[in-house]
PDB file of N, CA and C in Angstrom:
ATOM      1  N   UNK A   1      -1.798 -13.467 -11.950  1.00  0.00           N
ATOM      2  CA  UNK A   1      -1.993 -13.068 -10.573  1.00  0.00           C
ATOM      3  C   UNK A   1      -3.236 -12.180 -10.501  1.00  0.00           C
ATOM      4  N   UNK A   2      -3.817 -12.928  -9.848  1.00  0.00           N
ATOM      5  CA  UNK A   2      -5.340 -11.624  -9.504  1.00  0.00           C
ATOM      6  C   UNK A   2      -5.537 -10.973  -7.846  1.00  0.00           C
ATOM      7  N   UNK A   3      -5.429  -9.870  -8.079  1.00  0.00           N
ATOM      8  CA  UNK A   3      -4.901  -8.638  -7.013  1.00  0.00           C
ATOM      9  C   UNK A   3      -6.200  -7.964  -7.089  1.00  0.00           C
ATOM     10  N   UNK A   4      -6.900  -7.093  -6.335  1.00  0.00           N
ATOM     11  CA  UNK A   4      -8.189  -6.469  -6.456  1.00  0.00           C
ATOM     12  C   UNK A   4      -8.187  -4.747  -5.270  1.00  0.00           C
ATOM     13  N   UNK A   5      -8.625  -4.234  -6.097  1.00  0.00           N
ATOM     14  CA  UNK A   5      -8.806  -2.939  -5.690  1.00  0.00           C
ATOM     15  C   UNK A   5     -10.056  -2.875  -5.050  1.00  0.00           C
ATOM     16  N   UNK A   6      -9.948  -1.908  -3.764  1.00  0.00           N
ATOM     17  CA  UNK A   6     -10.630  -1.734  -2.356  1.00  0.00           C
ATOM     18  C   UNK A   6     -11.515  -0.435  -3.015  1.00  0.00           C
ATOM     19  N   UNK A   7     -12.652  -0.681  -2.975  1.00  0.00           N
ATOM     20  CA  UNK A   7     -13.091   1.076  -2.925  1.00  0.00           C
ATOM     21  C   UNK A   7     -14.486   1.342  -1.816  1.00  0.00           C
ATOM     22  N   UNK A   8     -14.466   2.804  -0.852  1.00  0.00           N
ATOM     23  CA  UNK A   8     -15.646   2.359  -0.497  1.00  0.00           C
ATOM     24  C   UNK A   8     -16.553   3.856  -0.862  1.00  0.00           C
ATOM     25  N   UNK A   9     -17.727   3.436  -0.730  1.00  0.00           N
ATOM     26  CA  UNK A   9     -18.856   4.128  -1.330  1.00  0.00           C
ATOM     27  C   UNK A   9     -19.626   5.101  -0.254  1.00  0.00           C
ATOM     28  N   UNK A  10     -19.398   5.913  -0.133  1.00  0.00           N
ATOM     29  CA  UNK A  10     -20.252   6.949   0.805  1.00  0.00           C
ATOM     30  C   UNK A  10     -21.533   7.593   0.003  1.00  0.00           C
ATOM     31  N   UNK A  11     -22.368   7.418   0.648  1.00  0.00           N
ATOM     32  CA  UNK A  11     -23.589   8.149   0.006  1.00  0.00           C
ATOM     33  C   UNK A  11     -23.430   8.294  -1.488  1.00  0.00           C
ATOM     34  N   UNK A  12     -23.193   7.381  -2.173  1.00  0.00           N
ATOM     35  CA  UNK A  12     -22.856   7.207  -3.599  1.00  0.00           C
ATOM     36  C   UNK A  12     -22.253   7.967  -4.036  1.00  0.00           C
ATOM     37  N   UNK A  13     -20.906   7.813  -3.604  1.00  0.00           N
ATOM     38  CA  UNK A  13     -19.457   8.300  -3.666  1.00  0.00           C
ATOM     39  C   UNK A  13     -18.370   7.610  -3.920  1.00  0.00           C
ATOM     40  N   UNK A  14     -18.272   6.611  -5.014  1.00  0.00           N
ATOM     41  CA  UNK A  14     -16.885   5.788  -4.741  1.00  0.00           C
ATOM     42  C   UNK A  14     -15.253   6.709  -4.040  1.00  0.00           C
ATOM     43  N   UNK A  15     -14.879   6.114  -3.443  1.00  0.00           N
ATOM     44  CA  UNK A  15     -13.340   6.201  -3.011  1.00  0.00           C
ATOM     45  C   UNK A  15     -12.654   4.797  -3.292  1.00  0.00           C
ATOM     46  N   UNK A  16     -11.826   5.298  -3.797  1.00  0.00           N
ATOM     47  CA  UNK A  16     -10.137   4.241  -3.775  1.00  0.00           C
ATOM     48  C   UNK A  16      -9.684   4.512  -2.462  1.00  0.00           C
ATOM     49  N   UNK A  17      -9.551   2.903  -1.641  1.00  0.00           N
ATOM     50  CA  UNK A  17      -8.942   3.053  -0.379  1.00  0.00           C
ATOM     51  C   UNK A  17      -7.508   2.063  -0.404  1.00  0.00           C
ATOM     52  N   UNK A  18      -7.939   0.949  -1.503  1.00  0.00           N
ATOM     53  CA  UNK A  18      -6.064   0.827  -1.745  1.00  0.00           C
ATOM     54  C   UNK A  18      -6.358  -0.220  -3.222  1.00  0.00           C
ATOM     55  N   UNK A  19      -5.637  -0.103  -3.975  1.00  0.00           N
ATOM     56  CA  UNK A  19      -5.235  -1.112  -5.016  1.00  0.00           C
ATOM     57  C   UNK A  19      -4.090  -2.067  -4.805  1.00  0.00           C
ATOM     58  N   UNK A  20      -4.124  -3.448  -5.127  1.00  0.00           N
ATOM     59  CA  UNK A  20      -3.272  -4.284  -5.770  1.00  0.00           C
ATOM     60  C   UNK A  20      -3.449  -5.418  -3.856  1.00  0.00           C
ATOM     61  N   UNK A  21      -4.147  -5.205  -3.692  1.00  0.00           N
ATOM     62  CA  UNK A  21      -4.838  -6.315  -2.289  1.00  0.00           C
ATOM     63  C   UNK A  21      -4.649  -7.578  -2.908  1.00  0.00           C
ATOM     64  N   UNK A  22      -4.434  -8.255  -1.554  1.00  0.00           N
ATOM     65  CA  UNK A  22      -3.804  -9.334  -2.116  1.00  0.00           C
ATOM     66  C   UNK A  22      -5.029 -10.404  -1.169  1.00  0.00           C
ATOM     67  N   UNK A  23      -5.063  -9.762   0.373  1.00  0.00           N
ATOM     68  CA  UNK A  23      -5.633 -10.526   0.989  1.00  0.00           C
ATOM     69  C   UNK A  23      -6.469  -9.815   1.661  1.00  0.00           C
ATOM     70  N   UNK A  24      -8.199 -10.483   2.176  1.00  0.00           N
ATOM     71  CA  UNK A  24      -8.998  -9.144   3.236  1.00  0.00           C
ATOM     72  C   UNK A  24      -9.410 -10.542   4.316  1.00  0.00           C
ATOM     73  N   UNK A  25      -9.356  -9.818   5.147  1.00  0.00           N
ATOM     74  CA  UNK A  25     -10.191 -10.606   6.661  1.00  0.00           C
ATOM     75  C   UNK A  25     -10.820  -9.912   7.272  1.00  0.00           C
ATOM     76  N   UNK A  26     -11.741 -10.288   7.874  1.00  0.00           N
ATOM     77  CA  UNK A  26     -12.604 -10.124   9.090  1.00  0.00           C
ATOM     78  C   UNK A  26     -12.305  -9.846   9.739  1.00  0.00           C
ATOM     79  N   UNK A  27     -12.368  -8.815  10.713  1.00  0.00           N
ATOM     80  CA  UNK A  27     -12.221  -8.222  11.929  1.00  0.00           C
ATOM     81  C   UNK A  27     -13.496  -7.844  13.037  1.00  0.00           C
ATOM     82  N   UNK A  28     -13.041  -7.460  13.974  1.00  0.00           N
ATOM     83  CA  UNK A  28     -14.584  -6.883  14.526  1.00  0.00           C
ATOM     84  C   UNK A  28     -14.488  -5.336  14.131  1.00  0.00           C
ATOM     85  N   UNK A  29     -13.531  -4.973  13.776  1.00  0.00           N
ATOM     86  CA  UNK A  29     -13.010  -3.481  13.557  1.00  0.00           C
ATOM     87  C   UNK A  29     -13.164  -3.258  12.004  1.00  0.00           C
ATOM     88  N   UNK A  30     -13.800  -4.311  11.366  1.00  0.00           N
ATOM     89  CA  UNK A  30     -13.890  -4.053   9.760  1.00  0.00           C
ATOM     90  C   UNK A  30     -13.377  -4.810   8.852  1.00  0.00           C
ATOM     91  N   UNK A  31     -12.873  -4.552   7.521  1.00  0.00           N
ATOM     92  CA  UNK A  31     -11.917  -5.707   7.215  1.00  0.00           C
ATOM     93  C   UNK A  31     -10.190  -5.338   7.086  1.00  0.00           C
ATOM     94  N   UNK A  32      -9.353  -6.195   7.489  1.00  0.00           N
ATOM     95  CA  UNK A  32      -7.913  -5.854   7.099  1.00  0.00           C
ATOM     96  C   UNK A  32      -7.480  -6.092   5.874  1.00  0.00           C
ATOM     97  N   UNK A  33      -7.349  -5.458   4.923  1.00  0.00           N
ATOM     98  CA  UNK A  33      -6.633  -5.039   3.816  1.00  0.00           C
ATOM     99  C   UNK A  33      -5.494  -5.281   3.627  1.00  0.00           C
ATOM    100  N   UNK A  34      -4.272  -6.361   3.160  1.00  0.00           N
ATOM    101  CA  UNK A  34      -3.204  -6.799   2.954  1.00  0.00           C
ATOM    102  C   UNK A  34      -2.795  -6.603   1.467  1.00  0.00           C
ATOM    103  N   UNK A  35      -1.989  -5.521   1.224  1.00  0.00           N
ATOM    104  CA  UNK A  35      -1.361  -5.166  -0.166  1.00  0.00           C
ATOM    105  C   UNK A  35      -0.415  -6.221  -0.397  1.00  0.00           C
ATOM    106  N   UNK A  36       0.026  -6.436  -2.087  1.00  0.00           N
ATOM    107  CA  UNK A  36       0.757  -7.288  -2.546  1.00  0.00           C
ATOM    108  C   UNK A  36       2.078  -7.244  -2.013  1.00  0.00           C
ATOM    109  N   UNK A  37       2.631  -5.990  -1.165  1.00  0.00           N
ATOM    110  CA  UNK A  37       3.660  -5.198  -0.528  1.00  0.00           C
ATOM    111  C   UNK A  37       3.653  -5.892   0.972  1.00  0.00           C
ATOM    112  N   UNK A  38       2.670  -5.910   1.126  1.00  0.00           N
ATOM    113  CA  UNK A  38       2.507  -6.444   2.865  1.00  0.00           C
ATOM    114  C   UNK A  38       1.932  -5.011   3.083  1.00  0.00           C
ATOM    115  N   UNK A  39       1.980  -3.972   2.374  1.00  0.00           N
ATOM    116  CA  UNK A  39       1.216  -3.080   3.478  1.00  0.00           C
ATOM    117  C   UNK A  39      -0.191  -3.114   3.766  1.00  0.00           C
ATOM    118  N   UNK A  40      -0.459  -2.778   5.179  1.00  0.00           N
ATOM    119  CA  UNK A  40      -2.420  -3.022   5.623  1.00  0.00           C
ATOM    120  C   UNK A  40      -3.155  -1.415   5.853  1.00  0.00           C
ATOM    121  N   UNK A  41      -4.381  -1.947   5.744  1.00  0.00           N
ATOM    122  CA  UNK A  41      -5.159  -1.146   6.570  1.00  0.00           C
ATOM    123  C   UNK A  41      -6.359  -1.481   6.705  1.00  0.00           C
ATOM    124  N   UNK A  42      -7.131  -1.008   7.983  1.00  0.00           N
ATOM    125  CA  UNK A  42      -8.458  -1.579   8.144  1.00  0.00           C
ATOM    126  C   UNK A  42      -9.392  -0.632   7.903  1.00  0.00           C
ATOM    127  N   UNK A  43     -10.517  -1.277   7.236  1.00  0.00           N
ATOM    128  CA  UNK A  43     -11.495  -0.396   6.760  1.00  0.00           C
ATOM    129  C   UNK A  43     -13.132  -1.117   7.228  1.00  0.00           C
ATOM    130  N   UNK A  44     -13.884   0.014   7.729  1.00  0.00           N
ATOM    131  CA  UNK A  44     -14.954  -0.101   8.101  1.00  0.00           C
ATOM    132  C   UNK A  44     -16.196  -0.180   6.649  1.00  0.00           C
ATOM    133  N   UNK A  45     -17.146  -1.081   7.196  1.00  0.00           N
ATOM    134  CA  UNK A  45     -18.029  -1.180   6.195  1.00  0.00           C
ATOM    135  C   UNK A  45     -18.789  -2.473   5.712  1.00  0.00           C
ATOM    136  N   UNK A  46     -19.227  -2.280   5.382  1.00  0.00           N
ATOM    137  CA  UNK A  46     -19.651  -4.303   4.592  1.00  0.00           C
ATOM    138  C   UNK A  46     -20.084  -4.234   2.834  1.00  0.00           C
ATOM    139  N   UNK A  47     -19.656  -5.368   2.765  1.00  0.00           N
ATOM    140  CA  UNK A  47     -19.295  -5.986   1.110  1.00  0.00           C
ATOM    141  C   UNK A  47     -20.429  -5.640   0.632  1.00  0.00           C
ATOM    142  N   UNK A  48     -20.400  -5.015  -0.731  1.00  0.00           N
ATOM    143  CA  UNK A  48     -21.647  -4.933  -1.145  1.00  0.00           C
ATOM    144  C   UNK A  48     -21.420  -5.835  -2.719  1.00  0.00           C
ATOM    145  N   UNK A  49     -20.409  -5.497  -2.944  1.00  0.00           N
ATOM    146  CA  UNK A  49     -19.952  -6.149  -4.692  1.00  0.00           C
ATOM    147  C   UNK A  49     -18.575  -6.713  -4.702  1.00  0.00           C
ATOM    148  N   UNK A  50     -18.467  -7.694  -5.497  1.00  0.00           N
ATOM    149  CA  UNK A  50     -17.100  -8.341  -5.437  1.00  0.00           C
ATOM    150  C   UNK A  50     -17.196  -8.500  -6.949  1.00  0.00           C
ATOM    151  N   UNK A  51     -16.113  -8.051  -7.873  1.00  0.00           N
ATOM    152  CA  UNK A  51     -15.848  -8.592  -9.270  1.00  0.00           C
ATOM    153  C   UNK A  51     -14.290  -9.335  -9.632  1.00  0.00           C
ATOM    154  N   UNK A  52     -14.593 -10.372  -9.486  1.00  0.00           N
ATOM    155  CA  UNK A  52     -13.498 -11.430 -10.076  1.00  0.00           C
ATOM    156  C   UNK A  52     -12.840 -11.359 -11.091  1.00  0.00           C
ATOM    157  N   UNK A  53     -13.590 -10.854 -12.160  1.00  0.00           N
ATOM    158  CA  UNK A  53     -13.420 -10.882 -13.664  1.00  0.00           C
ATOM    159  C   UNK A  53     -13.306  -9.868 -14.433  1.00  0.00           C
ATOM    160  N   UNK A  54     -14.428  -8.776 -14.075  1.00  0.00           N
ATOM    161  CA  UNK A  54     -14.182  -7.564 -14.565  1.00  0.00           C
ATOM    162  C   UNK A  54     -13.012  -6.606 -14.335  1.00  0.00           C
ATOM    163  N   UNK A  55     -13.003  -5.703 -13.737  1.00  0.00           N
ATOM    164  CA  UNK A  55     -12.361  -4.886 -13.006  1.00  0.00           C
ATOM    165  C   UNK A  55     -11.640  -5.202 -11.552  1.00  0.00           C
ATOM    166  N   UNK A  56     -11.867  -6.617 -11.193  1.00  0.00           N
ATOM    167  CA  UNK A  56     -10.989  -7.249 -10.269  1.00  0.00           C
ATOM    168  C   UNK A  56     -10.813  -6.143  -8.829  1.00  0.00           C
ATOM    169  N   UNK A  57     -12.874  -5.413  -8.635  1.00  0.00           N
ATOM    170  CA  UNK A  57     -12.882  -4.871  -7.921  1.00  0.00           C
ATOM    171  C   UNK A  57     -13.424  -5.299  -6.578  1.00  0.00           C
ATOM    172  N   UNK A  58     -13.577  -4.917  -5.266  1.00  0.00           N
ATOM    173  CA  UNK A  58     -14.268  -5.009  -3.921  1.00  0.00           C
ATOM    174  C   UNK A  58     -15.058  -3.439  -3.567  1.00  0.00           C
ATOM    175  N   UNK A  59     -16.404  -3.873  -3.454  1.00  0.00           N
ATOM    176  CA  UNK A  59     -16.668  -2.073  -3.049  1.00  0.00           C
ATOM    177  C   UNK A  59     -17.629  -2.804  -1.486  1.00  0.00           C
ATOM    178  N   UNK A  60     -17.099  -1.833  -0.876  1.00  0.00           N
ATOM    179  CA  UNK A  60     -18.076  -1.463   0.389  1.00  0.00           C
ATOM    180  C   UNK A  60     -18.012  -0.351   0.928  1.00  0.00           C
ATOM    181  N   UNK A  61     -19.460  -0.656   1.443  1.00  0.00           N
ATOM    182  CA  UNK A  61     -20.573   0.381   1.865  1.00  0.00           C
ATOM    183  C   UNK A  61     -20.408   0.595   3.152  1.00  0.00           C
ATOM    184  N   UNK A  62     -20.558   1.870   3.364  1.00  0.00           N
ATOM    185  CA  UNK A  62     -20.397   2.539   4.772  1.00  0.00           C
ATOM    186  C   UNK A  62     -21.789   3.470   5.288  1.00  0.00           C
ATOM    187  N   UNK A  63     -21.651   3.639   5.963  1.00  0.00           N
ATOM    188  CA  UNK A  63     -23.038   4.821   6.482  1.00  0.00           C
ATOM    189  C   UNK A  63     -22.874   5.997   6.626  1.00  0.00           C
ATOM    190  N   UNK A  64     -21.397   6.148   6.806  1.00  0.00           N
ATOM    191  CA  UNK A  64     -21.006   7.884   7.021  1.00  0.00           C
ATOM    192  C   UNK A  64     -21.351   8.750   5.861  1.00  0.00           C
TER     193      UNK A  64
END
């Protein structure tokens, strides 16, 4: 099962905003975040890196 951890980057700052994501979509409000749990949340920003293989991470970038 490959699950991927959310992090986003402020002024070159990683944050953990959720682990073990199962699913992300598009929004106009950002993307929605669907945990392996069903729990969500939406997060502002755009994709900057996606790793499949490594660390089975997602990071995006914000402006704040």
């Amino acid at each position: 099962m490959c699950l991927s951890t959310v992090y986003v980057q402020v002024k070159g700052q990683r944050q953990k905003v959720m682990q073990d994501v199962a699913k992300m979509e598009f929004s106009n409000k950002g993307y929605l975040l669907i945990g392996l749990l069903g729990d969500q949340k939406t997060v502002e920003g755009h994709i900057t890196k996606i790793d499949f293989i490594g660390d089975h991470s997602v990071i995006l970038q914000t402006e704040e």
